[in-house]
N, C-alpha and C. Protein backbone atom coordinates (compact mmCIF):
# COMPACT_ATOMS: atom_id res chain seq x y z
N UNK A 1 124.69 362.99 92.19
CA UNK A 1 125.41 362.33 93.28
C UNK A 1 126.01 361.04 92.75
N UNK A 2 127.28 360.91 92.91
CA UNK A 2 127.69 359.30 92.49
C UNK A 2 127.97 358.57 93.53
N UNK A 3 128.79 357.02 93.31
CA UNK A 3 128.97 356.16 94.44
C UNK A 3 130.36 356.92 95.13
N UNK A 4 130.98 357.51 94.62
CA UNK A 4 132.23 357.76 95.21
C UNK A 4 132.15 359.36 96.22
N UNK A 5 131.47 360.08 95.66
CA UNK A 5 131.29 360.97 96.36
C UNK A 5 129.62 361.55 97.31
N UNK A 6 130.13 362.44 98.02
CA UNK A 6 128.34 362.87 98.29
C UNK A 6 128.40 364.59 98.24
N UNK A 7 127.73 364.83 97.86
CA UNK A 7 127.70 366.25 97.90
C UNK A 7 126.82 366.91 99.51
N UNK A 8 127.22 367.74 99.64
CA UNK A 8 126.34 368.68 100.85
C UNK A 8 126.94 369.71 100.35
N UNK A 9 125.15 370.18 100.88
CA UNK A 9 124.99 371.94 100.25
C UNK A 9 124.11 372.40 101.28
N UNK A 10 124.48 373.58 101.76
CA UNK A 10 123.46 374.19 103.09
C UNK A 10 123.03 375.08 102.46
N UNK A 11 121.96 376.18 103.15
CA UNK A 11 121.21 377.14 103.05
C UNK A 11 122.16 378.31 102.87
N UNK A 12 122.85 378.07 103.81
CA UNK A 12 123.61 379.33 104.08
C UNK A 12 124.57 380.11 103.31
N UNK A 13 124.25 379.52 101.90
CA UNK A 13 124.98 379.98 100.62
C UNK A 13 127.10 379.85 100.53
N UNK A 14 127.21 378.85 101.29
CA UNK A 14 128.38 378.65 101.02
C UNK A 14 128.55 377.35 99.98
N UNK A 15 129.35 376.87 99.09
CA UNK A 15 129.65 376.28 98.23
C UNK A 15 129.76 374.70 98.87
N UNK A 16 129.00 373.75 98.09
CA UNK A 16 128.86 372.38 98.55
C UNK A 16 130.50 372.36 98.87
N UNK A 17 130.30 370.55 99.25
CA UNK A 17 131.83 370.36 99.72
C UNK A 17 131.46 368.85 99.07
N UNK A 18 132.56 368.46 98.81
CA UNK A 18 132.86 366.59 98.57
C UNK A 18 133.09 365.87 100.13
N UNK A 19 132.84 364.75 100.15
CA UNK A 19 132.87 363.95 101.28
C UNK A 19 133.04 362.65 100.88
N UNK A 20 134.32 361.92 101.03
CA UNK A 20 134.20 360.62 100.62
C UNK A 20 133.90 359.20 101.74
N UNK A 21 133.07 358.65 100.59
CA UNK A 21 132.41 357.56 101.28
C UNK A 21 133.11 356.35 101.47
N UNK A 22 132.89 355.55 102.68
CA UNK A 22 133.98 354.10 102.65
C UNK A 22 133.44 353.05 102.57
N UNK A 23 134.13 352.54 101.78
CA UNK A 23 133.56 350.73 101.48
C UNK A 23 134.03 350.18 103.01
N UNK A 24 132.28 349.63 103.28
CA UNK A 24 132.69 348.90 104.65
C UNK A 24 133.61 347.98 104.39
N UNK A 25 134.71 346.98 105.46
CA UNK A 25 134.95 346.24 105.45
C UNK A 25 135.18 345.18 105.38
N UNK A 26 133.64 344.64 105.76
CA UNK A 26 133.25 342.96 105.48
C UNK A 26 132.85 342.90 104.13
N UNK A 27 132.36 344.31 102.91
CA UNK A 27 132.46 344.03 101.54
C UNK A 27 133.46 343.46 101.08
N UNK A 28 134.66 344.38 101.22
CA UNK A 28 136.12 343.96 101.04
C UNK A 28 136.61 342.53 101.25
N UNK A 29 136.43 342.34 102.71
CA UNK A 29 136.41 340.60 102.76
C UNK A 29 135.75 339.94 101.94
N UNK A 30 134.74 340.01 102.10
CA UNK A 30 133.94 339.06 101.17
C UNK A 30 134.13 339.18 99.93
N UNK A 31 134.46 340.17 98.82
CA UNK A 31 135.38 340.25 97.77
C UNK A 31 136.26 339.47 97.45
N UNK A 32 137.58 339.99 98.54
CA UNK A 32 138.44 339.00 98.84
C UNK A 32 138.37 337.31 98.93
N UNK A 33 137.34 336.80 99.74
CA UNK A 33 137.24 335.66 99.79
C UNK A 33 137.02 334.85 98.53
N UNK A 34 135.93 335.91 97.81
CA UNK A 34 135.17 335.17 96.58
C UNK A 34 136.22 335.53 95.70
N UNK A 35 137.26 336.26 95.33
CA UNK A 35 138.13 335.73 94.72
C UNK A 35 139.18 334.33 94.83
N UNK A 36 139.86 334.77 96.10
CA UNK A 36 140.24 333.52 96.71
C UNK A 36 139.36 332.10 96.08
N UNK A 37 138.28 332.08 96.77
CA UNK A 37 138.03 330.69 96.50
C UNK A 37 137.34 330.07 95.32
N UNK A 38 137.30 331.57 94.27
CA UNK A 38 137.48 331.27 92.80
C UNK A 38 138.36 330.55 91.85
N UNK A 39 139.28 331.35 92.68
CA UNK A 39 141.05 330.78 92.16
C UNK A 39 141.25 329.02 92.61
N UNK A 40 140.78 328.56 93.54
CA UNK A 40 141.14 327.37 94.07
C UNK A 40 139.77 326.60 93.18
N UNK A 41 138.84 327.13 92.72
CA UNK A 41 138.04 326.00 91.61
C UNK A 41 138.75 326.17 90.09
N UNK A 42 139.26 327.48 90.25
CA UNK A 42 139.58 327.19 88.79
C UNK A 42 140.96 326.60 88.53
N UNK A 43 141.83 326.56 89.89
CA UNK A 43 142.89 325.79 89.33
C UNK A 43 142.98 324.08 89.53
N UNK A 44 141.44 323.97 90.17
CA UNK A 44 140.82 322.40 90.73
C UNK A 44 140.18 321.57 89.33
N UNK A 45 139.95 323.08 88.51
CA UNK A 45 139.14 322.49 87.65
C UNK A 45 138.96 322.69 85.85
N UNK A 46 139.86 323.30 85.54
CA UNK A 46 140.59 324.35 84.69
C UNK A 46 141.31 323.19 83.41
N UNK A 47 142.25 322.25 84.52
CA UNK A 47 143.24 321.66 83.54
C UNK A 47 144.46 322.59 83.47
N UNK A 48 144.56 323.77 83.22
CA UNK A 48 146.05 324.71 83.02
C UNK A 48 147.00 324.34 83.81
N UNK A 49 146.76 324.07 84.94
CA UNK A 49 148.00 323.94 85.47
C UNK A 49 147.78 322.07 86.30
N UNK A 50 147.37 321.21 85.69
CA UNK A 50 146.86 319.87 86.49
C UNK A 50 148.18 319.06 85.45
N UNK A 51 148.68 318.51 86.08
CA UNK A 51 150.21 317.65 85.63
C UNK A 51 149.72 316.80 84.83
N UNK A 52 148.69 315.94 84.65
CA UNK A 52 148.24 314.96 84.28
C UNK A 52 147.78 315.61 82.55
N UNK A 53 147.35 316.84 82.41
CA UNK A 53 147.29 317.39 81.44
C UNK A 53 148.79 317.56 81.09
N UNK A 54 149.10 318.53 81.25
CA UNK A 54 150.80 319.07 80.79
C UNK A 54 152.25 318.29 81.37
N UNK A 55 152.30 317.51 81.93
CA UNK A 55 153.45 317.28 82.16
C UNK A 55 153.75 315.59 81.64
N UNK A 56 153.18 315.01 81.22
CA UNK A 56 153.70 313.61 80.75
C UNK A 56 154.55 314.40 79.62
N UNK A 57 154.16 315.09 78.46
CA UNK A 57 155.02 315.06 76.94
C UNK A 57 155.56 316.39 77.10
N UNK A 58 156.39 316.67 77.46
CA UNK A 58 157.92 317.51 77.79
C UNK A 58 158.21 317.61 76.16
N UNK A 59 157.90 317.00 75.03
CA UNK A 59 158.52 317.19 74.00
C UNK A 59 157.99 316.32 72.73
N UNK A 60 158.52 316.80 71.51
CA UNK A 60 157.54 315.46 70.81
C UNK A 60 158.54 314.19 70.31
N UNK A 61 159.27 314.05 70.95
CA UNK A 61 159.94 313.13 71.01
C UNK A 61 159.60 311.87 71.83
N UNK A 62 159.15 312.54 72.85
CA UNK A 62 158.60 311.69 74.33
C UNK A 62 156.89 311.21 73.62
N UNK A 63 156.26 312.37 72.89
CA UNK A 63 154.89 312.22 72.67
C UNK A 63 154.85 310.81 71.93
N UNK A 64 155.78 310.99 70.91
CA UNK A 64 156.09 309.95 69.90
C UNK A 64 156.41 308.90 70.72
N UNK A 65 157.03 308.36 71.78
CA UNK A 65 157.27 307.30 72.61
C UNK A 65 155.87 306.58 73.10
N UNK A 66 154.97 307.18 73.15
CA UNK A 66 153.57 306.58 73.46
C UNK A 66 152.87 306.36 72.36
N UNK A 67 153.45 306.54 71.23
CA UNK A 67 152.20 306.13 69.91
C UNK A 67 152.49 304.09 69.46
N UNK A 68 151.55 303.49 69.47
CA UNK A 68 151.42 302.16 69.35
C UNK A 68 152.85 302.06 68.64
N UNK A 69 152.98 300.76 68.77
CA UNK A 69 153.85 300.08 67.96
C UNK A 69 153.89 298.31 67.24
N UNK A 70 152.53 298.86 67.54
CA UNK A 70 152.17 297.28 66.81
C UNK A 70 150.51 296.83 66.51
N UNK A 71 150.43 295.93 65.37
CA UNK A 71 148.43 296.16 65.21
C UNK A 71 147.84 296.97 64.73
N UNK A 72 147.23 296.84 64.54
CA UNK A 72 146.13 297.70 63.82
C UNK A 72 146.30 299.10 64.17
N UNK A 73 146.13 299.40 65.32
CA UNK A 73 146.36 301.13 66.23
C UNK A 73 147.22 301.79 65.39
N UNK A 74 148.70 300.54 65.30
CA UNK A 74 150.36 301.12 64.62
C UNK A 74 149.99 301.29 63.46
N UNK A 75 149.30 300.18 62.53
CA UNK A 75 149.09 299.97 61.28
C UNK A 75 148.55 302.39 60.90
N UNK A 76 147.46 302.32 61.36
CA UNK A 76 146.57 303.58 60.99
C UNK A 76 147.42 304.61 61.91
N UNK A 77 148.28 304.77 62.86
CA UNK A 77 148.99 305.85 62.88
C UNK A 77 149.89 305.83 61.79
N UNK A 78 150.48 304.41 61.33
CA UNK A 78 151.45 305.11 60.43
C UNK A 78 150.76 305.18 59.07
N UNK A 79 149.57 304.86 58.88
CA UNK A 79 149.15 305.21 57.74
C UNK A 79 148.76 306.57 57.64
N UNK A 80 148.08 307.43 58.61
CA UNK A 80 147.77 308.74 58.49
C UNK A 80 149.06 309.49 58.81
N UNK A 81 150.30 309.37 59.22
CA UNK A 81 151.79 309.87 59.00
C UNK A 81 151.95 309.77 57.44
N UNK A 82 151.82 308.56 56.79
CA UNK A 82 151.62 309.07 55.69
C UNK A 82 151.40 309.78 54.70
N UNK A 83 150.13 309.54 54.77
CA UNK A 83 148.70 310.30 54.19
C UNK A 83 149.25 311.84 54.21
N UNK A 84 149.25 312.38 55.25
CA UNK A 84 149.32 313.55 55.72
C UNK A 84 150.46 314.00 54.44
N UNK A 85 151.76 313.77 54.64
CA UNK A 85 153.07 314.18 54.18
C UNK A 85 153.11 313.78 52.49
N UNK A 86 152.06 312.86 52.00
CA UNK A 86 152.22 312.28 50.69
C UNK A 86 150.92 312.99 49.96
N UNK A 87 149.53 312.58 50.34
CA UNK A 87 148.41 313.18 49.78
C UNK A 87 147.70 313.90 50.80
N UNK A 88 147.98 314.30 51.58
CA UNK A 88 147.18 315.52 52.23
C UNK A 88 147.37 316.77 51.95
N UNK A 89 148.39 317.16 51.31
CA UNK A 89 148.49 318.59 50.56
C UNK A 89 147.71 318.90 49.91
N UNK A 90 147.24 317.85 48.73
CA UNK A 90 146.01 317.93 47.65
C UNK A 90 145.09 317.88 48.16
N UNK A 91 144.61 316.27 48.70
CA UNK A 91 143.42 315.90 49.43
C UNK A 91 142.97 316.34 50.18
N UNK A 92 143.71 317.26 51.19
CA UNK A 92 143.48 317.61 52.64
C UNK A 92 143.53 317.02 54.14
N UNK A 93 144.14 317.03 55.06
CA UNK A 93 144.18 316.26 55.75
C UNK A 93 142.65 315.89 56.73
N UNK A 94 141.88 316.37 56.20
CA UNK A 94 140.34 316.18 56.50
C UNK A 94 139.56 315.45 55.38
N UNK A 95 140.66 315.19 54.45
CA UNK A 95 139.78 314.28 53.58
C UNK A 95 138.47 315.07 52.88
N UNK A 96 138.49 316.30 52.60
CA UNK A 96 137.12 317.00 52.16
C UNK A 96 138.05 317.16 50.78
N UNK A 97 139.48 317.10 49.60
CA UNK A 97 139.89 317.29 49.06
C UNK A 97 140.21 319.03 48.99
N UNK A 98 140.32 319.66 47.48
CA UNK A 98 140.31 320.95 47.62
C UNK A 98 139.60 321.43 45.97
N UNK A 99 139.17 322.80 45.98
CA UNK A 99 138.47 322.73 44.76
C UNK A 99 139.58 323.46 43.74
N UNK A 100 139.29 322.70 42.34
CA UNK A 100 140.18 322.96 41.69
C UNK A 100 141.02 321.95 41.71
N UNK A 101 141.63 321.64 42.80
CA UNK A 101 142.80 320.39 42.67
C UNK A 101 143.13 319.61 43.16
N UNK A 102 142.05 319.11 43.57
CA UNK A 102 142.01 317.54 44.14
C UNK A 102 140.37 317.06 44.69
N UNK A 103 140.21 316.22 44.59
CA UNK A 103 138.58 315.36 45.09
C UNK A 103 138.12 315.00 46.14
N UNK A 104 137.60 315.33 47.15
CA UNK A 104 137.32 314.60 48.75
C UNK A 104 137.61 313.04 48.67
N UNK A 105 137.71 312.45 49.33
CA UNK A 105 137.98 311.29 50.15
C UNK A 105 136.95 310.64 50.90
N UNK A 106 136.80 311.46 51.80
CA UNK A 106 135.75 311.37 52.73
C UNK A 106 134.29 311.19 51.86
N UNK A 107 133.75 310.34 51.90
CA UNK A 107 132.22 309.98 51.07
C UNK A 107 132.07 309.10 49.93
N UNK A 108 133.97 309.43 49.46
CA UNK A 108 133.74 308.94 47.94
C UNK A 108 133.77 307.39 47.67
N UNK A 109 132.93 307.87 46.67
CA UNK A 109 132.53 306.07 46.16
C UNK A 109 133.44 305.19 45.46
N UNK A 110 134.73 305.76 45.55
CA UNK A 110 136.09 305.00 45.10
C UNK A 110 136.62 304.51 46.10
N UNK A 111 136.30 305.13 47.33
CA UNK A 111 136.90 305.22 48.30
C UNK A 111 135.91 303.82 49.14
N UNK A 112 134.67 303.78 49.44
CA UNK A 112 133.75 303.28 50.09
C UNK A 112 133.46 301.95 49.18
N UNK A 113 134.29 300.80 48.99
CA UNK A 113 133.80 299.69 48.48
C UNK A 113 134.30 298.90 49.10
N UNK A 114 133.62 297.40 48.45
CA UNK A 114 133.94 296.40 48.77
C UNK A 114 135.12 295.73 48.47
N UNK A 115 135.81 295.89 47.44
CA UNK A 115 136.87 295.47 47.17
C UNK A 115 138.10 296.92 47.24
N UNK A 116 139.19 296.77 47.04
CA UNK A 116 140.10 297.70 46.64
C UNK A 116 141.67 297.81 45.79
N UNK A 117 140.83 297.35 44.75
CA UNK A 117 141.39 296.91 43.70
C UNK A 117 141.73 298.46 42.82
N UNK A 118 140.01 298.78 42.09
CA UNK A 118 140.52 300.06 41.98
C UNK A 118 141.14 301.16 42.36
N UNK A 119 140.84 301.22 43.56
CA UNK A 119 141.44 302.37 44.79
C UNK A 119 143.05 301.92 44.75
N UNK A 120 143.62 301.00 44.76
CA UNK A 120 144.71 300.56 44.71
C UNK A 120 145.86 301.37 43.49
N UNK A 121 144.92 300.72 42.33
CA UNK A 121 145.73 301.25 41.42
C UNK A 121 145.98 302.86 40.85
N UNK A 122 144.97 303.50 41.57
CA UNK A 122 145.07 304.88 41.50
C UNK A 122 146.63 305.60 42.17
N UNK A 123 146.82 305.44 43.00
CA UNK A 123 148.24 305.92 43.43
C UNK A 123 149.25 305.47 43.18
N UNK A 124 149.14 303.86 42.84
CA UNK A 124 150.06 303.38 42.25
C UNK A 124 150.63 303.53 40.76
N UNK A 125 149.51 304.10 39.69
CA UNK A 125 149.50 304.43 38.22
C UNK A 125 149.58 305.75 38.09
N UNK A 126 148.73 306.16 38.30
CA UNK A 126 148.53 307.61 38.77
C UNK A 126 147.23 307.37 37.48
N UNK A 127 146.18 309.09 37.76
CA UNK A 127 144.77 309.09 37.27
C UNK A 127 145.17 310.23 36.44
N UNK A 128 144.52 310.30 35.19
CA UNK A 128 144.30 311.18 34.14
C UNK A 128 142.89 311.07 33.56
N UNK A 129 142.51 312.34 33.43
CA UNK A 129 141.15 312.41 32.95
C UNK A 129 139.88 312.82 33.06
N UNK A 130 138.99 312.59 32.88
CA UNK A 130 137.68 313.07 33.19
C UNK A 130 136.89 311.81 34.41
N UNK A 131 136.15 312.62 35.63
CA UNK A 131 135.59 311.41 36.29
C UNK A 131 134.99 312.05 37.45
N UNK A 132 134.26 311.51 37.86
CA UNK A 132 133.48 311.74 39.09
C UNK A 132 133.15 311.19 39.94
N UNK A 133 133.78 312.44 41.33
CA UNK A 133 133.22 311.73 42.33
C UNK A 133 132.74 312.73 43.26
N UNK A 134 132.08 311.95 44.31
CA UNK A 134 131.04 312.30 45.06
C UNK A 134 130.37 313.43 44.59
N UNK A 135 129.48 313.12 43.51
CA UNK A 135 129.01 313.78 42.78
C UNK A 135 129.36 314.79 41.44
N UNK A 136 131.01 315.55 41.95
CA UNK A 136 131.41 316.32 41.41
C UNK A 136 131.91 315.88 39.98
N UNK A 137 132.22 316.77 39.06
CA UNK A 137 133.23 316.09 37.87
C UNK A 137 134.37 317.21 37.89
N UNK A 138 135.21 316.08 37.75
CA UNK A 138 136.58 316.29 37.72
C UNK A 138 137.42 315.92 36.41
N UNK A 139 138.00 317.34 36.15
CA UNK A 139 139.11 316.43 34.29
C UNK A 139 140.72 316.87 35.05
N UNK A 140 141.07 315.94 35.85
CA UNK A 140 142.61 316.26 36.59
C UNK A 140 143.31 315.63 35.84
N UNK A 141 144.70 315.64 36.37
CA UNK A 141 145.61 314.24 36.29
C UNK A 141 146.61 314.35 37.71
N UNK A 142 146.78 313.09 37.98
CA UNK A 142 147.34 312.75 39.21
C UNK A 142 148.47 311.95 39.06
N UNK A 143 149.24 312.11 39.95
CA UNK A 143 150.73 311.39 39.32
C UNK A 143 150.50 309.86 40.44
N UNK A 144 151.86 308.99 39.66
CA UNK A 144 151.60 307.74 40.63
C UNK A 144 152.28 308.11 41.97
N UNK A 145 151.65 309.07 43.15
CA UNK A 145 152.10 309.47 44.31
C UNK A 145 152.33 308.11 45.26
N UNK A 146 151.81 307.27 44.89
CA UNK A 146 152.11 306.05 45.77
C UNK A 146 152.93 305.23 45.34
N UNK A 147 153.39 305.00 43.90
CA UNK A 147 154.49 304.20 43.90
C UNK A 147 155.76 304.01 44.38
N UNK A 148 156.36 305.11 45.02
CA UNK A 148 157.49 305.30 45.99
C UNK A 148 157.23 304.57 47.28
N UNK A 149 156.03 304.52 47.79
CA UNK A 149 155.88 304.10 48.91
C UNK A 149 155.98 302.42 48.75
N UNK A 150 156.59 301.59 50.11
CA UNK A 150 156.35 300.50 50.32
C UNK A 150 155.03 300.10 49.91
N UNK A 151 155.43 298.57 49.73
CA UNK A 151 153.65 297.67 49.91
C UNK A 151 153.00 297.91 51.33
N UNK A 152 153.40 297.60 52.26
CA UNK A 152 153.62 298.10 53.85
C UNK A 152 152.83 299.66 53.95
N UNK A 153 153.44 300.42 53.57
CA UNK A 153 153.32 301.96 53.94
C UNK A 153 152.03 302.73 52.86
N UNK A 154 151.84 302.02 52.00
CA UNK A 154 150.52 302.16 50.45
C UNK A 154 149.47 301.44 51.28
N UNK A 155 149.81 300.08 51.71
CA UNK A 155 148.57 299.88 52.71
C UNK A 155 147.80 300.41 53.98
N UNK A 156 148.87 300.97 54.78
CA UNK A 156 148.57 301.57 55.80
C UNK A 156 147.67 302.76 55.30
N UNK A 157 148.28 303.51 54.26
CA UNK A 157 148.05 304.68 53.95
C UNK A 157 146.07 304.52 53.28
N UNK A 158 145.94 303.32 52.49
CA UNK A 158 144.54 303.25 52.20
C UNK A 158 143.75 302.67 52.99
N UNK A 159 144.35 301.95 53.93
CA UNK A 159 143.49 301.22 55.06
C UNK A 159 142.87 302.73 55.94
N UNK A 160 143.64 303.49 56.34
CA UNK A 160 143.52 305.23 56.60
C UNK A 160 142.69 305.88 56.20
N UNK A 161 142.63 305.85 54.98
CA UNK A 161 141.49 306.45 54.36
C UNK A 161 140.37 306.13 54.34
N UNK A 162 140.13 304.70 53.67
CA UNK A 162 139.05 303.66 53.85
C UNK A 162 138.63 303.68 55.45
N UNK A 163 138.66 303.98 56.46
CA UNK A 163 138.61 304.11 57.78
C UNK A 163 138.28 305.40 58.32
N UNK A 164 138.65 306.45 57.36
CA UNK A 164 138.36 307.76 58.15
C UNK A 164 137.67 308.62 57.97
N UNK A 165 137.26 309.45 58.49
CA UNK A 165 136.48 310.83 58.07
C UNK A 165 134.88 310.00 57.83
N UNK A 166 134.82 309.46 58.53
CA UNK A 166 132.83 308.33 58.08
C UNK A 166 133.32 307.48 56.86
N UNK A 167 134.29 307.18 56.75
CA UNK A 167 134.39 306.45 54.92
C UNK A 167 133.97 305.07 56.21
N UNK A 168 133.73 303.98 55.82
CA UNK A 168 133.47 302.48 56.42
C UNK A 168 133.79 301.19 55.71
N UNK A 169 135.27 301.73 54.95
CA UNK A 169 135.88 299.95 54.05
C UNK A 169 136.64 299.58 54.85
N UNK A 170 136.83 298.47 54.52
CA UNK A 170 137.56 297.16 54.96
C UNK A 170 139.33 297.38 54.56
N UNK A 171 139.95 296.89 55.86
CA UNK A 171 141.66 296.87 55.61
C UNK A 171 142.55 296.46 54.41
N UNK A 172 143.27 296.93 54.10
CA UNK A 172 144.25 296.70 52.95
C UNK A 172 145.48 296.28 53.43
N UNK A 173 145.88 294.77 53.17
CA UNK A 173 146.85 294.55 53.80
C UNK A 173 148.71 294.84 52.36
N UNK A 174 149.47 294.83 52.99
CA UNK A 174 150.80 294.64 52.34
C UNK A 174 151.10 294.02 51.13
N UNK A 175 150.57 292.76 51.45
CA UNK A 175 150.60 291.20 50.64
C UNK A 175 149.60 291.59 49.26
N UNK A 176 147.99 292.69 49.57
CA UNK A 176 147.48 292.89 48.51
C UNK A 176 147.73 293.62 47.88
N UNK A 177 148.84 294.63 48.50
CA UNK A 177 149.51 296.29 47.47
C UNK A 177 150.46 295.43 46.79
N UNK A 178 151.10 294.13 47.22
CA UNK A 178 152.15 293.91 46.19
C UNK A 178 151.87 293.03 45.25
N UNK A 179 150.49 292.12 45.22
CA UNK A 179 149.96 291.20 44.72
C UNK A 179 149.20 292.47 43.38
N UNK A 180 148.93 293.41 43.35
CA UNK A 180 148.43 294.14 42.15
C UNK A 180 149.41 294.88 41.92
N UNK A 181 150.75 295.33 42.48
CA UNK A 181 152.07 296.02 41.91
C UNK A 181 152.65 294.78 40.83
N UNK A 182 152.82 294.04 41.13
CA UNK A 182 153.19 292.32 40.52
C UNK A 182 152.42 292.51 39.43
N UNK A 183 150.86 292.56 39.43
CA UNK A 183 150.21 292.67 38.25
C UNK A 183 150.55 293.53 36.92
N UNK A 184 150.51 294.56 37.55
CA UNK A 184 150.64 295.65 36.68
C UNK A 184 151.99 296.07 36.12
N UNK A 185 153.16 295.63 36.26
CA UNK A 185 154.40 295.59 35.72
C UNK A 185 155.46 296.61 36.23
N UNK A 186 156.23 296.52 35.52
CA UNK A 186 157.44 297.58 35.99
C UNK A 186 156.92 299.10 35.63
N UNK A 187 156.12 299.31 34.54
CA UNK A 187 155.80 300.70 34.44
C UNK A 187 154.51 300.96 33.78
N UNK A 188 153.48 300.72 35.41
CA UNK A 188 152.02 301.23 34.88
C UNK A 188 152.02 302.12 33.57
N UNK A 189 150.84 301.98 32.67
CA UNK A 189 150.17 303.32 32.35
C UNK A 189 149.03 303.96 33.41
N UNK A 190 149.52 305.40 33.27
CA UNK A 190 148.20 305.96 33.83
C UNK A 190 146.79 305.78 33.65
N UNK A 191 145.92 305.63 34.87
CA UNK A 191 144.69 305.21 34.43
C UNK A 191 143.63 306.44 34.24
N UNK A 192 143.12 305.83 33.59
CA UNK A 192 141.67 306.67 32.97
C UNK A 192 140.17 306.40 33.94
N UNK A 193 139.44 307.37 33.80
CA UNK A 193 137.96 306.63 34.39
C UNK A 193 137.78 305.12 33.99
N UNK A 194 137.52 304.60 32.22
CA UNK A 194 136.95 303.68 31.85
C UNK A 194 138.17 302.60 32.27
N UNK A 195 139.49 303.13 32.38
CA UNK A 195 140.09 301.33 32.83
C UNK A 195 140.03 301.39 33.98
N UNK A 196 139.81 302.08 34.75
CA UNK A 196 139.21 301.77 36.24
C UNK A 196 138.25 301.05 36.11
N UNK A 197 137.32 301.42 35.27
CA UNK A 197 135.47 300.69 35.58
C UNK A 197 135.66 299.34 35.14
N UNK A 198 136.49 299.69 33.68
CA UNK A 198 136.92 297.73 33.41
C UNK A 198 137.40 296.73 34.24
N UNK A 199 138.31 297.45 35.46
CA UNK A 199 138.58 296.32 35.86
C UNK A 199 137.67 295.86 37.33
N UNK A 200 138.29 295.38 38.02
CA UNK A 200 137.71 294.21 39.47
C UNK A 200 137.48 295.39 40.38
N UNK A 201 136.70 295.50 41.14
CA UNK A 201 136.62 296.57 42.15
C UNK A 201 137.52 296.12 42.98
């Protein structure tokens, strides 16, 4: 016997018959309702269709109209605009690097100091060689990917880093990317592990 049908079968040797059964009415309602007033929590409570979610940024033009434009906030959006388009291909834009060809960010002890002196001159010279970090060893070479960039836009970009993914250093301003570009002349040599360690953190 199932829900949809019932069988009857008599004595009298004639062949059962089907008989269909009806969903009372007030099931139906009440169905009905509890859909109904499903629909009115989930569009109460959902977000999909709540304006305040979807309708301010029509575009990313408009999105871009709300990103800071000044301070610190401006400073680290435009440093991770950076980041992203200059060393996040290698590095990753999660800062975990990639294996094979490039070093995390996130943890590293080049990255996590007190000064940023060395960290400085790495993008600005570019790195060749054997060296390690966060634990790993690495024999790369890295080009000077930051020397194109402004004093301005090299700072933003390490203040970014130094700031993100759990790293916890201190800001890099403009005045100090051009105060060690000044140093180092019109045409770095690439640095090595040991003239990193030689010099000032």
């Amino acid at each position: 016997m199932s829900d949809e049908t019932k069988t009857c079968s008599t004595d009298s040797g004639t062949e059962p018959t089907a008989a269909r059964l009806h969903l009372p009415m007030w099931i139906l309602v009440a169905l009905l309702t509890l859909l109904y007033l499903g629909g009115i929590y989930f569009d109460h409570h959902s977000g999909w269709f709540d304006k305040q979610v979807y309708s301010p940024y029509s575009n990313a033009a408009m999105l871009e109209s709300y990103q800071p434009k000044s301070g610190a906030a401006a400073a680290l959006a435009a440093g991770r605009k950076s980041y992203e388009a200059v060393c996040g291909t290698c590095h990753g834009n999660d800062g975990l690097g990639k294996p094979g060809q490039a070093p995390q960010l996130a943890g590293s002890e080049w990255v996590n100091t007190k000064g940023h002196n060395r960290l400085a001159h790495i993008p600005l010279a570019g790195v060749s060689g054997p060296m390690q970090v966060a634990g790993k060893d690495w024999n790369m070479s890295m080009a000077a990917m930051g020397a194109a960039l402004s004093d301005a836009d090299l700072a933003n970009v390490l203040t970014y880093i130094r700031g993100s993914w759990g790293n916890k250093a201190g800001e890099v301003t403009a005045d100090d990317i051009k105060g060690i570009r000044s140093g180092m002349g019109g045409r770095p040599q690439m640095m090595t592990h040991d003239m990193l360690m030689a010099m000032p953190e």
